[in-house]
N, C-alpha and C. Protein backbone atom coordinates (compact mmCIF):
# COMPACT_ATOMS: atom_id res chain seq x y z
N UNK A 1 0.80 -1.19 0.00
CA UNK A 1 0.00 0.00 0.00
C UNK A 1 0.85 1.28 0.00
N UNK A 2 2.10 1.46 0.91
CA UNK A 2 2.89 2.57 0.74
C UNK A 2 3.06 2.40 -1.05
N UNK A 3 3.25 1.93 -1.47
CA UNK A 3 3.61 1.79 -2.66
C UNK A 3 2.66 2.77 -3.77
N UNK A 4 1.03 2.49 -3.23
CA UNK A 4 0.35 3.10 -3.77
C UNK A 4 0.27 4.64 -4.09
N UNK A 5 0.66 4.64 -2.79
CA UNK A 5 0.06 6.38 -2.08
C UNK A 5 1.43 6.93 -3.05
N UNK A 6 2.67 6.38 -3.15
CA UNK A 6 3.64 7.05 -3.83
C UNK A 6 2.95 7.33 -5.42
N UNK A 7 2.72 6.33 -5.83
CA UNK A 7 2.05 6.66 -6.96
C UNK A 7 1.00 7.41 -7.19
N UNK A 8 0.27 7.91 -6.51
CA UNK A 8 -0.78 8.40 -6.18
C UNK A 8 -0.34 10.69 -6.25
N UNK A 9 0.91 10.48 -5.20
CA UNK A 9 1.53 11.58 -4.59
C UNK A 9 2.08 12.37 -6.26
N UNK A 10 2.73 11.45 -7.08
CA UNK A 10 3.35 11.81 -8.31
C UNK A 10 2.42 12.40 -9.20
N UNK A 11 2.47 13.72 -9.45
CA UNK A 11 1.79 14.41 -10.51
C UNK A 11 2.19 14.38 -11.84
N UNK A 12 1.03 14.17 -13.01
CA UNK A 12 2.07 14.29 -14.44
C UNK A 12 1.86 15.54 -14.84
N UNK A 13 3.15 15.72 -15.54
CA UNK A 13 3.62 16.87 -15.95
C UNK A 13 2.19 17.48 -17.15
N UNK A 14 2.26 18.89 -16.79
CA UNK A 14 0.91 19.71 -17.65
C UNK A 14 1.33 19.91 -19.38
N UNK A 15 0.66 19.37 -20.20
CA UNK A 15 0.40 19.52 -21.50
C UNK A 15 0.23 20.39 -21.98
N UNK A 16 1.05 21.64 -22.46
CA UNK A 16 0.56 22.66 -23.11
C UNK A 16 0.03 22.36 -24.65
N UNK A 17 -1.12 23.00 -25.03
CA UNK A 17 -1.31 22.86 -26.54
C UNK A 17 -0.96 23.45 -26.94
N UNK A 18 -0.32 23.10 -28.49
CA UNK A 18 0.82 23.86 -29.30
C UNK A 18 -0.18 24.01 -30.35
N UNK A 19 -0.54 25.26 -30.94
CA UNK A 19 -1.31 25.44 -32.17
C UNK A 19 -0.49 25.90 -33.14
N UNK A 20 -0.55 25.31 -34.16
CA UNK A 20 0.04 25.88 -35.66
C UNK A 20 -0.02 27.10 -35.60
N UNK A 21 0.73 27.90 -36.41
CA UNK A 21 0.46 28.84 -36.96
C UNK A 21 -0.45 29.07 -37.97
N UNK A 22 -1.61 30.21 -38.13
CA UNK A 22 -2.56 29.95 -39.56
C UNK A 22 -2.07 30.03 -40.88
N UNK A 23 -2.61 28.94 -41.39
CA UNK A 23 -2.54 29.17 -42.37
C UNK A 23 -2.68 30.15 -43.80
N UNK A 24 -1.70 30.30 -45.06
CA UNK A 24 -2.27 31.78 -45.38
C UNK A 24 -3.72 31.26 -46.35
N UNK A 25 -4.29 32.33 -46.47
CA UNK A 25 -5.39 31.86 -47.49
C UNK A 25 -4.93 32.01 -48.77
N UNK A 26 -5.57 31.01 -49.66
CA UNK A 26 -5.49 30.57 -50.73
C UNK A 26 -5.32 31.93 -51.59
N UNK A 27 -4.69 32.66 -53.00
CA UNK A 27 -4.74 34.14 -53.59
C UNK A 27 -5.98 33.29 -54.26
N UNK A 28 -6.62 34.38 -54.13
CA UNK A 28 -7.67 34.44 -55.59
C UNK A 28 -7.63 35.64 -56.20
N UNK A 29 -7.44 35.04 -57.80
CA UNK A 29 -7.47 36.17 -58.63
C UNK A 29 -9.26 36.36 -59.10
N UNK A 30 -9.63 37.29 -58.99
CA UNK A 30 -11.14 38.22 -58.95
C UNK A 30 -11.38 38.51 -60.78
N UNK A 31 -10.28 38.32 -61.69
CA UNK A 31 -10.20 38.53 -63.12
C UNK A 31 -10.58 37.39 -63.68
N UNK A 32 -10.44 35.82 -62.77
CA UNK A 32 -10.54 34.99 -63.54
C UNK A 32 -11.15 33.30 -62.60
N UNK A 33 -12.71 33.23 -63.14
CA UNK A 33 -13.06 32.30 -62.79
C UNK A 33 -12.48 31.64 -62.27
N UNK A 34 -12.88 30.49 -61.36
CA UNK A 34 -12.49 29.06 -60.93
C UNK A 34 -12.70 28.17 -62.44
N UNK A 35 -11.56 27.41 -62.69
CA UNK A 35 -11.87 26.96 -63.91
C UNK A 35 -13.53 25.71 -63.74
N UNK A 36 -13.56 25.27 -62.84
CA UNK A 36 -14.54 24.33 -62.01
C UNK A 36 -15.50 24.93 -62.96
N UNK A 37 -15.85 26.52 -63.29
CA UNK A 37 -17.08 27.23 -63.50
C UNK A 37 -17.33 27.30 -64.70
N UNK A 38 -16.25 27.31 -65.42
CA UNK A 38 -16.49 27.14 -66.73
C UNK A 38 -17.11 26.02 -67.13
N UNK A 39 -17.75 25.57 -68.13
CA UNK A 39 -18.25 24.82 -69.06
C UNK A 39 -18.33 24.79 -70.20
N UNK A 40 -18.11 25.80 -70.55
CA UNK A 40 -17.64 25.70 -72.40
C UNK A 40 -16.01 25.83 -72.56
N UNK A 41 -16.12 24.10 -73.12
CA UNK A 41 -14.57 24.32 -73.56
C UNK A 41 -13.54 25.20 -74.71
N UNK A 42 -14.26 26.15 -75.02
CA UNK A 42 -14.16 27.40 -75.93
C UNK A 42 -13.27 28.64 -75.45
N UNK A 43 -14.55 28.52 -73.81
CA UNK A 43 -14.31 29.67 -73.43
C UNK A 43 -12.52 29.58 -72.61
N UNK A 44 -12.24 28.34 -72.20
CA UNK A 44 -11.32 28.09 -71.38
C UNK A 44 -10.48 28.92 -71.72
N UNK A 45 -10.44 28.28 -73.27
CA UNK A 45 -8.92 28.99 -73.60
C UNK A 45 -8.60 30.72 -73.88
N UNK A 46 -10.07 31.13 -73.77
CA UNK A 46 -9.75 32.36 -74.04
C UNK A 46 -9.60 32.94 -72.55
N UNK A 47 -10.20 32.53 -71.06
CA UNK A 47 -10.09 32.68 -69.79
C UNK A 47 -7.98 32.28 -69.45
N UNK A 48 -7.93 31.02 -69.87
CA UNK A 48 -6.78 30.74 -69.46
C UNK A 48 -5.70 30.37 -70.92
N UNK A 49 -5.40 30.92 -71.29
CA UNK A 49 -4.44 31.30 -72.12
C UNK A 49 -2.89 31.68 -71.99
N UNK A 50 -1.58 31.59 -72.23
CA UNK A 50 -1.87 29.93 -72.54
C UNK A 50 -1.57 28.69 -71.31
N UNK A 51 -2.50 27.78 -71.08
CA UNK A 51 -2.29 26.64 -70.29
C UNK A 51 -1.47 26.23 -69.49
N UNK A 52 -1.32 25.66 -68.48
CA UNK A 52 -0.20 24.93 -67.49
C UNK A 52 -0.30 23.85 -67.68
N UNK A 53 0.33 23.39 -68.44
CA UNK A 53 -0.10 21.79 -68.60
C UNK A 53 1.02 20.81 -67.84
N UNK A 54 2.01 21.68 -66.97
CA UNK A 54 2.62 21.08 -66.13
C UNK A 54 1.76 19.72 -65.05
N UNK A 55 2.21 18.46 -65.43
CA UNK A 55 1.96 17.50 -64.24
C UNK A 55 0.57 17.00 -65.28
N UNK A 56 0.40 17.18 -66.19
CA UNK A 56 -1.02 16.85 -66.75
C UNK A 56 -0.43 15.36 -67.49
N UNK A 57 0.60 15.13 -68.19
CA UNK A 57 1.10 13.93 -69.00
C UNK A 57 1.47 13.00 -68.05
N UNK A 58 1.35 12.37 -68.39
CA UNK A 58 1.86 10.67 -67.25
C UNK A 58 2.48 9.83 -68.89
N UNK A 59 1.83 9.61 -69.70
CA UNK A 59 2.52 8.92 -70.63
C UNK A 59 2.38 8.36 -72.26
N UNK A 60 3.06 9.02 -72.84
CA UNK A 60 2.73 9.21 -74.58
C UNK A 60 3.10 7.19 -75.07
N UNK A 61 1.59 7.24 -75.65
CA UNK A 61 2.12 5.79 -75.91
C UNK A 61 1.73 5.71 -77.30
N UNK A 62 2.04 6.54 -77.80
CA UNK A 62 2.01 6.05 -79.36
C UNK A 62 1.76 7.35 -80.29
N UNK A 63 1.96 7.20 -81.44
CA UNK A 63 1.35 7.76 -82.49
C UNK A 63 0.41 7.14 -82.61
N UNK A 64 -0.74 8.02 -83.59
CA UNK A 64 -1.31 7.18 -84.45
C UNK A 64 -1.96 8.50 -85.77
N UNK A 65 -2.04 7.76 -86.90
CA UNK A 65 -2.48 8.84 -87.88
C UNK A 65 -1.87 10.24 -88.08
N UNK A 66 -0.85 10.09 -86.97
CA UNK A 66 0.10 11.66 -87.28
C UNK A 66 -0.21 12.26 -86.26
N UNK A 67 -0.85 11.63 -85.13
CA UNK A 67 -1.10 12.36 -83.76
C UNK A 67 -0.52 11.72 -82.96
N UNK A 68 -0.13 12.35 -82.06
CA UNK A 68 0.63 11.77 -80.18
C UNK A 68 -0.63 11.81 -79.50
N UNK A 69 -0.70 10.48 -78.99
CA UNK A 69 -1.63 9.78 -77.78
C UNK A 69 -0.79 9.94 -76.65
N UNK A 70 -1.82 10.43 -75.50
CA UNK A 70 -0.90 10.80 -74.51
C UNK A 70 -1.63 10.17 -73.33
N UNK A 71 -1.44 9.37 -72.10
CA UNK A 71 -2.59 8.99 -71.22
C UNK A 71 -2.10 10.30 -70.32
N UNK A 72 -3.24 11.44 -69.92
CA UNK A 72 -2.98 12.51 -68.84
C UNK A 72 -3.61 12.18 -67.81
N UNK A 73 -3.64 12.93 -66.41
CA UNK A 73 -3.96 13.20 -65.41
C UNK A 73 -5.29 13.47 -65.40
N UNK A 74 -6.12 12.57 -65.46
CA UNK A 74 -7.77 13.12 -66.03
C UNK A 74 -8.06 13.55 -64.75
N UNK A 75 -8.35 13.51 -63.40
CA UNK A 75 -8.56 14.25 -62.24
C UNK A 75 -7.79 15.44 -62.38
N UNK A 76 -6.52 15.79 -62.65
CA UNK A 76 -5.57 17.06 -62.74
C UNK A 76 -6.81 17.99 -63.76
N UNK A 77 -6.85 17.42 -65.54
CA UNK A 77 -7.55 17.97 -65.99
C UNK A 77 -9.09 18.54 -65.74
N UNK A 78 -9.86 17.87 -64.53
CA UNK A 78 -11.09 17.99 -64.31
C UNK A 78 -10.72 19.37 -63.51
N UNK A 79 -9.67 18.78 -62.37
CA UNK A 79 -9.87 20.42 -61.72
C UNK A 79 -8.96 21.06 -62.11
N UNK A 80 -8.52 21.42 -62.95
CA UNK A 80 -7.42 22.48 -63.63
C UNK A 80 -7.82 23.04 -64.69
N UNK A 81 -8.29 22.17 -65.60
CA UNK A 81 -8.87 22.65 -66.52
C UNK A 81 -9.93 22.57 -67.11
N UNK A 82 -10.35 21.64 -67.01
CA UNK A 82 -12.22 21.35 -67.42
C UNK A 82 -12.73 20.22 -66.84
N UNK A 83 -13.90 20.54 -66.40
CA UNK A 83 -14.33 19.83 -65.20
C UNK A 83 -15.30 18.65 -65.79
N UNK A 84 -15.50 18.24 -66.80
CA UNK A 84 -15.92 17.82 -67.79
C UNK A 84 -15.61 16.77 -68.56
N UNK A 85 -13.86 17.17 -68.52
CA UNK A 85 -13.02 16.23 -69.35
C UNK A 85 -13.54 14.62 -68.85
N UNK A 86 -14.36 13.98 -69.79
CA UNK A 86 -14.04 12.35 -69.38
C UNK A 86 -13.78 11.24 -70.58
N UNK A 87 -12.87 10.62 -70.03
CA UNK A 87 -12.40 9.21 -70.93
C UNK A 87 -11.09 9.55 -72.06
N UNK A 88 -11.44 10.76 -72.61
CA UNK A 88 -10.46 11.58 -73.33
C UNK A 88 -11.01 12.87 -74.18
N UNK A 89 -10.00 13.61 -75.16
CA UNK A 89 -10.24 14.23 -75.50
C UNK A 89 -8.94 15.08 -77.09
N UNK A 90 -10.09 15.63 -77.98
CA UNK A 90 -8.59 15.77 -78.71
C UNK A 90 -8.83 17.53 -79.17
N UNK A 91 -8.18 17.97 -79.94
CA UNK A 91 -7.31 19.23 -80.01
C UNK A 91 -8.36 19.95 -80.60
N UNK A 92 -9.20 19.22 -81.47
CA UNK A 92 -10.68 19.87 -82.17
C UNK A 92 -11.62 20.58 -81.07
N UNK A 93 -12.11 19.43 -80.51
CA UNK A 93 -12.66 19.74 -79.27
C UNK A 93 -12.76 20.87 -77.95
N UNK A 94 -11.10 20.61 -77.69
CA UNK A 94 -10.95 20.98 -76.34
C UNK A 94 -9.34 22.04 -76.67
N UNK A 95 -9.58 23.31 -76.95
CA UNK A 95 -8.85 24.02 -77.46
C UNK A 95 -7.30 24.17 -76.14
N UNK A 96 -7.89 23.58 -75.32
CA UNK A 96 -6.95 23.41 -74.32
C UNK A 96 -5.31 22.46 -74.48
N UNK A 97 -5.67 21.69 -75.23
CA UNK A 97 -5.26 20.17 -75.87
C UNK A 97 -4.80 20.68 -76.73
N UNK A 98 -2.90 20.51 -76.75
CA UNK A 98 -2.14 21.30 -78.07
C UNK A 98 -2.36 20.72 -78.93
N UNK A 99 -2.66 21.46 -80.45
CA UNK A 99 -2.61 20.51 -81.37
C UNK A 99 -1.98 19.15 -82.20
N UNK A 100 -2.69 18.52 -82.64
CA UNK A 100 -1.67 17.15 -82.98
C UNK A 100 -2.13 16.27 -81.51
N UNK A 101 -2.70 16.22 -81.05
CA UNK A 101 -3.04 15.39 -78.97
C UNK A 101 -4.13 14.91 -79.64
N UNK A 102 -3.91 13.74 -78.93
CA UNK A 102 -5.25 13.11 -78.29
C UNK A 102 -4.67 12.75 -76.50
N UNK A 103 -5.63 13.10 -76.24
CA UNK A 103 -5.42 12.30 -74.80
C UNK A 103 -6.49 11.51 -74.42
N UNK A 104 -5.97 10.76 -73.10
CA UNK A 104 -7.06 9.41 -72.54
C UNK A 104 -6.18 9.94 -71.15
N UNK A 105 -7.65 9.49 -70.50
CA UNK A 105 -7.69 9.99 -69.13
C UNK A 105 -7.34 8.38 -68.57
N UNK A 106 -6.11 8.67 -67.64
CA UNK A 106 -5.45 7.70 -67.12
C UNK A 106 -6.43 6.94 -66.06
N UNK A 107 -7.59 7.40 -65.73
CA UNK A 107 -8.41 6.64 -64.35
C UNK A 107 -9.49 5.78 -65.80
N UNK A 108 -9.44 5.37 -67.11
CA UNK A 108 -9.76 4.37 -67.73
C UNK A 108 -9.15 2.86 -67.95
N UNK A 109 -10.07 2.40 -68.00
CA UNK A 109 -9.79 0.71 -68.09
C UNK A 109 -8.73 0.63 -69.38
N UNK A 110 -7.78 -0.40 -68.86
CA UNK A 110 -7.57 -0.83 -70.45
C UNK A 110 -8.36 -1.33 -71.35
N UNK A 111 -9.31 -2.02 -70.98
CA UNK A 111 -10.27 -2.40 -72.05
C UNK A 111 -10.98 -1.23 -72.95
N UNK A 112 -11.16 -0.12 -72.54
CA UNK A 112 -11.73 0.66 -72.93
C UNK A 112 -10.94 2.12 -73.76
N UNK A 113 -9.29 1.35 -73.47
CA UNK A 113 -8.52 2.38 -74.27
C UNK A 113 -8.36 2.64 -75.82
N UNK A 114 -8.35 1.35 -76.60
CA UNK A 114 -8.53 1.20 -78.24
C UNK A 114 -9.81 2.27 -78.60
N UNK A 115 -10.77 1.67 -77.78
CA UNK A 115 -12.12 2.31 -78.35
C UNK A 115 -12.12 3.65 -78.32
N UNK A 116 -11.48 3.81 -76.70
CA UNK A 116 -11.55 5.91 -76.96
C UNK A 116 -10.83 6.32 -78.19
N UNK A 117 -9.08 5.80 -78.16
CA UNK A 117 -8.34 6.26 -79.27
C UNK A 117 -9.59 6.36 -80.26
N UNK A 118 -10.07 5.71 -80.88
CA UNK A 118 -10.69 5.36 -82.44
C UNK A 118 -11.72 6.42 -81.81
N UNK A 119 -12.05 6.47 -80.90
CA UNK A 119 -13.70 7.74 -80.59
C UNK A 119 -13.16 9.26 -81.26
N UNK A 120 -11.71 9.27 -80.14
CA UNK A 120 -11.38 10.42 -80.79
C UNK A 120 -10.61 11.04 -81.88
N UNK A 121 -9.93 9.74 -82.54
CA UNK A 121 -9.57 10.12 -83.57
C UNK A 121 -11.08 10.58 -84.76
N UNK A 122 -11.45 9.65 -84.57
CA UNK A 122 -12.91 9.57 -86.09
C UNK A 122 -13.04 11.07 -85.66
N UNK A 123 -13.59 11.66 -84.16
CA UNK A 123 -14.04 12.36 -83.66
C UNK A 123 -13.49 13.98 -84.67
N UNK A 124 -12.26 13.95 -84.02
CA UNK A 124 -11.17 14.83 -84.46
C UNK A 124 -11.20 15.49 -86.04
N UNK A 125 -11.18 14.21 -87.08
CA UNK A 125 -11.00 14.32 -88.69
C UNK A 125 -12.53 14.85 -89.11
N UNK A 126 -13.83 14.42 -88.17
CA UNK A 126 -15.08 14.92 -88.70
C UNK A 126 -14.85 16.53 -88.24
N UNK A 127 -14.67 17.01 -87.08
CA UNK A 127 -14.18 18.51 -87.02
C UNK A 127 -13.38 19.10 -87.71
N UNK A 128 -12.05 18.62 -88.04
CA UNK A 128 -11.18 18.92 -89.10
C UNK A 128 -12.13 19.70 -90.65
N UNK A 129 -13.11 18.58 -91.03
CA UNK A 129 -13.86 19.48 -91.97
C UNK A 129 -14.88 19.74 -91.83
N UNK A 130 -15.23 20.22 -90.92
CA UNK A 130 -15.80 21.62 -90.96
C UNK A 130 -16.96 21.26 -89.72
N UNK A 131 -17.28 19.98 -89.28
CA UNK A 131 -18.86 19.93 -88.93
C UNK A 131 -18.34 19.75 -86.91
N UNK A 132 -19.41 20.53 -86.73
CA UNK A 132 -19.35 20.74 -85.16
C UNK A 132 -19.63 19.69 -84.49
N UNK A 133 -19.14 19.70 -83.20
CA UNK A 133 -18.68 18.79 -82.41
C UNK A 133 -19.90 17.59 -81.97
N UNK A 134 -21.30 18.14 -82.05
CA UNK A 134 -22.06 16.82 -81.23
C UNK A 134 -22.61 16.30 -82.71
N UNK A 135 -22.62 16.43 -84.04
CA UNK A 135 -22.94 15.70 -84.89
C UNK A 135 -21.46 14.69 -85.08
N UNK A 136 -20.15 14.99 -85.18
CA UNK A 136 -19.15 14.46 -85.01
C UNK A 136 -18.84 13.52 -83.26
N UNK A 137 -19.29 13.92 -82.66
CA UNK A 137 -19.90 13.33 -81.36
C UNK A 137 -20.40 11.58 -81.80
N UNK A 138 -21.17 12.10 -82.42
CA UNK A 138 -22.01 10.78 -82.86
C UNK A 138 -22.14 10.08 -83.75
N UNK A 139 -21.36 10.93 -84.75
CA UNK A 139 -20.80 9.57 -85.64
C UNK A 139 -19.58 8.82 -84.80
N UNK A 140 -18.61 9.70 -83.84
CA UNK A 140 -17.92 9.07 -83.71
C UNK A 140 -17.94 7.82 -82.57
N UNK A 141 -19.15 8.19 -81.84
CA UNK A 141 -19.98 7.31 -80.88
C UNK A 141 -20.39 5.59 -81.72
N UNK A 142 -20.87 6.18 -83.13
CA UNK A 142 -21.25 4.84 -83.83
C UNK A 142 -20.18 4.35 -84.23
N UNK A 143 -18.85 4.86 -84.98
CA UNK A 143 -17.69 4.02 -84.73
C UNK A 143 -17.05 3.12 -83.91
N UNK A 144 -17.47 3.76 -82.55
CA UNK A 144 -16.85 3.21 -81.52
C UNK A 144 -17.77 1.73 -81.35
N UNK A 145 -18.81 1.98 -81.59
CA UNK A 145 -19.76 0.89 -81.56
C UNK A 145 -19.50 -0.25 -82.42
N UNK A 146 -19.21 0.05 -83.11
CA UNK A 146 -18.92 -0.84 -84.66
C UNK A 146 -17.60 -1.72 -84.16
N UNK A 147 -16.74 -0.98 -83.38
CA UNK A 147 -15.97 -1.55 -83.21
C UNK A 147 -15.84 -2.67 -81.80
N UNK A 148 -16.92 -2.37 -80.64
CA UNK A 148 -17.30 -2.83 -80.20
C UNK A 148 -17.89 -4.13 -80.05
N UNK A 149 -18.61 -4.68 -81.31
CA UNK A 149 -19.42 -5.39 -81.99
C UNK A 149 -18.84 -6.55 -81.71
N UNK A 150 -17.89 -6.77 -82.67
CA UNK A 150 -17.32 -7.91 -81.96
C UNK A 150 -16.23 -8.49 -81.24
N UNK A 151 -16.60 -8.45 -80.25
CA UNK A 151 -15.75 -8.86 -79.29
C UNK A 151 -15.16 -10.11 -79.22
N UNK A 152 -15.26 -10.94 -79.87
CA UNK A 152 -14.58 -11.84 -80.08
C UNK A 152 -12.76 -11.51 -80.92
N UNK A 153 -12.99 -10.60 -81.42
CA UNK A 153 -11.69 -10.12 -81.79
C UNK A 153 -10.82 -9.38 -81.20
N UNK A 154 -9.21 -10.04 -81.29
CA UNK A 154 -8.39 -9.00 -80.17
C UNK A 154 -8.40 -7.65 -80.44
N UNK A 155 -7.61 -6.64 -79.90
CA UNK A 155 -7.50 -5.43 -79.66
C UNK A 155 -7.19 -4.82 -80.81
N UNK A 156 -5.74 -5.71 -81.52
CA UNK A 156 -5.07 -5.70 -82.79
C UNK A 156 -5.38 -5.74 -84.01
N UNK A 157 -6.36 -6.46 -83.91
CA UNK A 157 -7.37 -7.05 -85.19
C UNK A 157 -8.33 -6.21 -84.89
N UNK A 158 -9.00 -5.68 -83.95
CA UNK A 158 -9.87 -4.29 -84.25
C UNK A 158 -9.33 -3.47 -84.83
N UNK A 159 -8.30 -2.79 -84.51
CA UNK A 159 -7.68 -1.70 -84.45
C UNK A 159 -7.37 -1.80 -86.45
N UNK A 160 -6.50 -3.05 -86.60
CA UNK A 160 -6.17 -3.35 -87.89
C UNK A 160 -7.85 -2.91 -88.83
N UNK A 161 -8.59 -3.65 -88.21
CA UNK A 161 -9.86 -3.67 -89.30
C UNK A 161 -10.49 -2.33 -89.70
N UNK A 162 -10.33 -1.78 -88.26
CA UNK A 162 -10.65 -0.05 -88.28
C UNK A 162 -10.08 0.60 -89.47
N UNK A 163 -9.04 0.53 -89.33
CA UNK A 163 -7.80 1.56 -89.91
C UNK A 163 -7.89 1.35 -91.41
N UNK A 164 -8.12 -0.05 -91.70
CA UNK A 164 -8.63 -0.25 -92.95
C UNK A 164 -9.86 -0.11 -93.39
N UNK A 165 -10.51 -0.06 -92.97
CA UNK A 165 -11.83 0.06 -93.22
C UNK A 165 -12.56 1.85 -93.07
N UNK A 166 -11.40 2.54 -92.84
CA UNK A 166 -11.09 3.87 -93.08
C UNK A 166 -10.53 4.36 -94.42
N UNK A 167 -9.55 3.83 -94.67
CA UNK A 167 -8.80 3.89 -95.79
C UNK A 167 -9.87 3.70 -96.56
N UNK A 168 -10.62 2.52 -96.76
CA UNK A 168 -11.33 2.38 -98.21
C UNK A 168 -12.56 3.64 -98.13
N UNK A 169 -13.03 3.52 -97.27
CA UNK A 169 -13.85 4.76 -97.07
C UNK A 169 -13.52 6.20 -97.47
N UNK A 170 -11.65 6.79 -97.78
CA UNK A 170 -11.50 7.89 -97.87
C UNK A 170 -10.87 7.28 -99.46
N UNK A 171 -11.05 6.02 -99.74
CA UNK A 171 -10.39 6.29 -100.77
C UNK A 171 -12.06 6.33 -102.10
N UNK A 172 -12.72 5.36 -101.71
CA UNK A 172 -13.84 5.78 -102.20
C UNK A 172 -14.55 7.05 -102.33
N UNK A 173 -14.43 8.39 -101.43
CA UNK A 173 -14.66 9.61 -101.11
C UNK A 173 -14.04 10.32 -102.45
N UNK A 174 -12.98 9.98 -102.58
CA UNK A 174 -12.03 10.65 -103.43
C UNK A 174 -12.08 10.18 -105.01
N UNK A 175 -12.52 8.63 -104.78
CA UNK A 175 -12.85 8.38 -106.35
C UNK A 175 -14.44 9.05 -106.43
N UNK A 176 -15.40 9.01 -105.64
CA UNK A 176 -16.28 9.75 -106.00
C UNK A 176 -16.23 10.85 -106.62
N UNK A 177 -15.36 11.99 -105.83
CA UNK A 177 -14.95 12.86 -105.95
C UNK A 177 -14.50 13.39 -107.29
N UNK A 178 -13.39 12.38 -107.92
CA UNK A 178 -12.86 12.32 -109.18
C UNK A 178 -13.79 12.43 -109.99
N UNK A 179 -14.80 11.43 -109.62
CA UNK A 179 -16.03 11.07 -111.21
C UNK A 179 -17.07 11.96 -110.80
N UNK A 180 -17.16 12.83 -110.10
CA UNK A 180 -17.77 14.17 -110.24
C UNK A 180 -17.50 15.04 -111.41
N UNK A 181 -15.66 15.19 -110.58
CA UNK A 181 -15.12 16.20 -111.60
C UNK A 181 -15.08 16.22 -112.89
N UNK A 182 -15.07 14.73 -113.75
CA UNK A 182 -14.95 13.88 -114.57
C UNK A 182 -16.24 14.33 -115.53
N UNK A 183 -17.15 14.50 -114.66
CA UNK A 183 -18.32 14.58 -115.47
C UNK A 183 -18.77 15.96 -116.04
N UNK A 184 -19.01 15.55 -117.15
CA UNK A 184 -19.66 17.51 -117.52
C UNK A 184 -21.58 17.56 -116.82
N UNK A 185 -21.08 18.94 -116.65
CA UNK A 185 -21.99 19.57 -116.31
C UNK A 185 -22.95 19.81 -117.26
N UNK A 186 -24.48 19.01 -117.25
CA UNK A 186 -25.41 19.53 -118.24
C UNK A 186 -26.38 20.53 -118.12
């Protein structure tokens, strides 16, 4: 019992609380939206001009058709630059996106990476001449579908069948084209 009372007698030492110092607040510039607010990917670029695209690339995996595929930071891009951005996006579109880009948002499946490429390439070449984005939207939506279809075929052999099955399509365009010119006018 003496034993107790000693323990008892011993006071612990007092805890002062140590508070941080505050923190500073965040600058806000008053000239220029939260990009969060925007929604037209138009307007971005004329708000933020030109871009930080620092920390946005994680990793260029290919050409294709004369464009660099890039997988970016699709969360970075949502809150940095368009809040919107999903699955990917290319240079037609999203004036943000240097030209010659496609990107794919790195929080996608691999399964689902062939198909974006091909979404946004088709996507891209229908803007190229001339026609705005949600009719090109949806053709390039039915491409993606087409390619979808059958799944019994690897990634490679889509991709192959696509690419050809493009070609004849622009090459037919062009012989049309020819036997237009070809023809007199009555």
């Amino acid at each position: 019992m003496p034993n107790e009372e000693k323990k008892n007698d011993i006071k612990e030492p007092e805890v002062k609380e140590v508070k941080e110092p505050p923190k500073p607040s965040p600058e806000i510039n008053l000239n220029k939206p939260p990009l969060a607010l925007i929604k037209d990917p138009q307007k971005i670029e004329k708000a933020f001009s030109p871009c930080n695209l620092e920390g946005i690339y994680r990793l260029k995996i290919g050409r294709r058709k004369g464009l660099n595929i890039w997988i970016v930071d699709g969360a970075k891009v949502r809150r940095e630059l368009f809040i919107d951005f999903v699955l990917g996006g290319n240079d037609q579109r999203y004036k943000f996106i240097p030209v010659g880009e496609i990107w794919i948002d790195n929080s996608i499946s691999v399964e689902e990476l062939e198909f974006t490429i091909i979404h946004e390439i088709f996507e891209r070449e229908k803007m190229m001449t001339g026609m705005k984005y949600d009719p090109a939207h949806e053709l390039a939506a039915q491409e993606e579908l087409k390619a979808r279809i059958d799944k019994m075929e690897s990634i490679d052999d889509l991709r192959e069948r696509w690419f050809k099955q493009q070609e004849i399509e622009k090459k037919q365009v062009l012989k049309d084209e020819k036997d237009k010119e070809a023809k007199p006018e009555t």
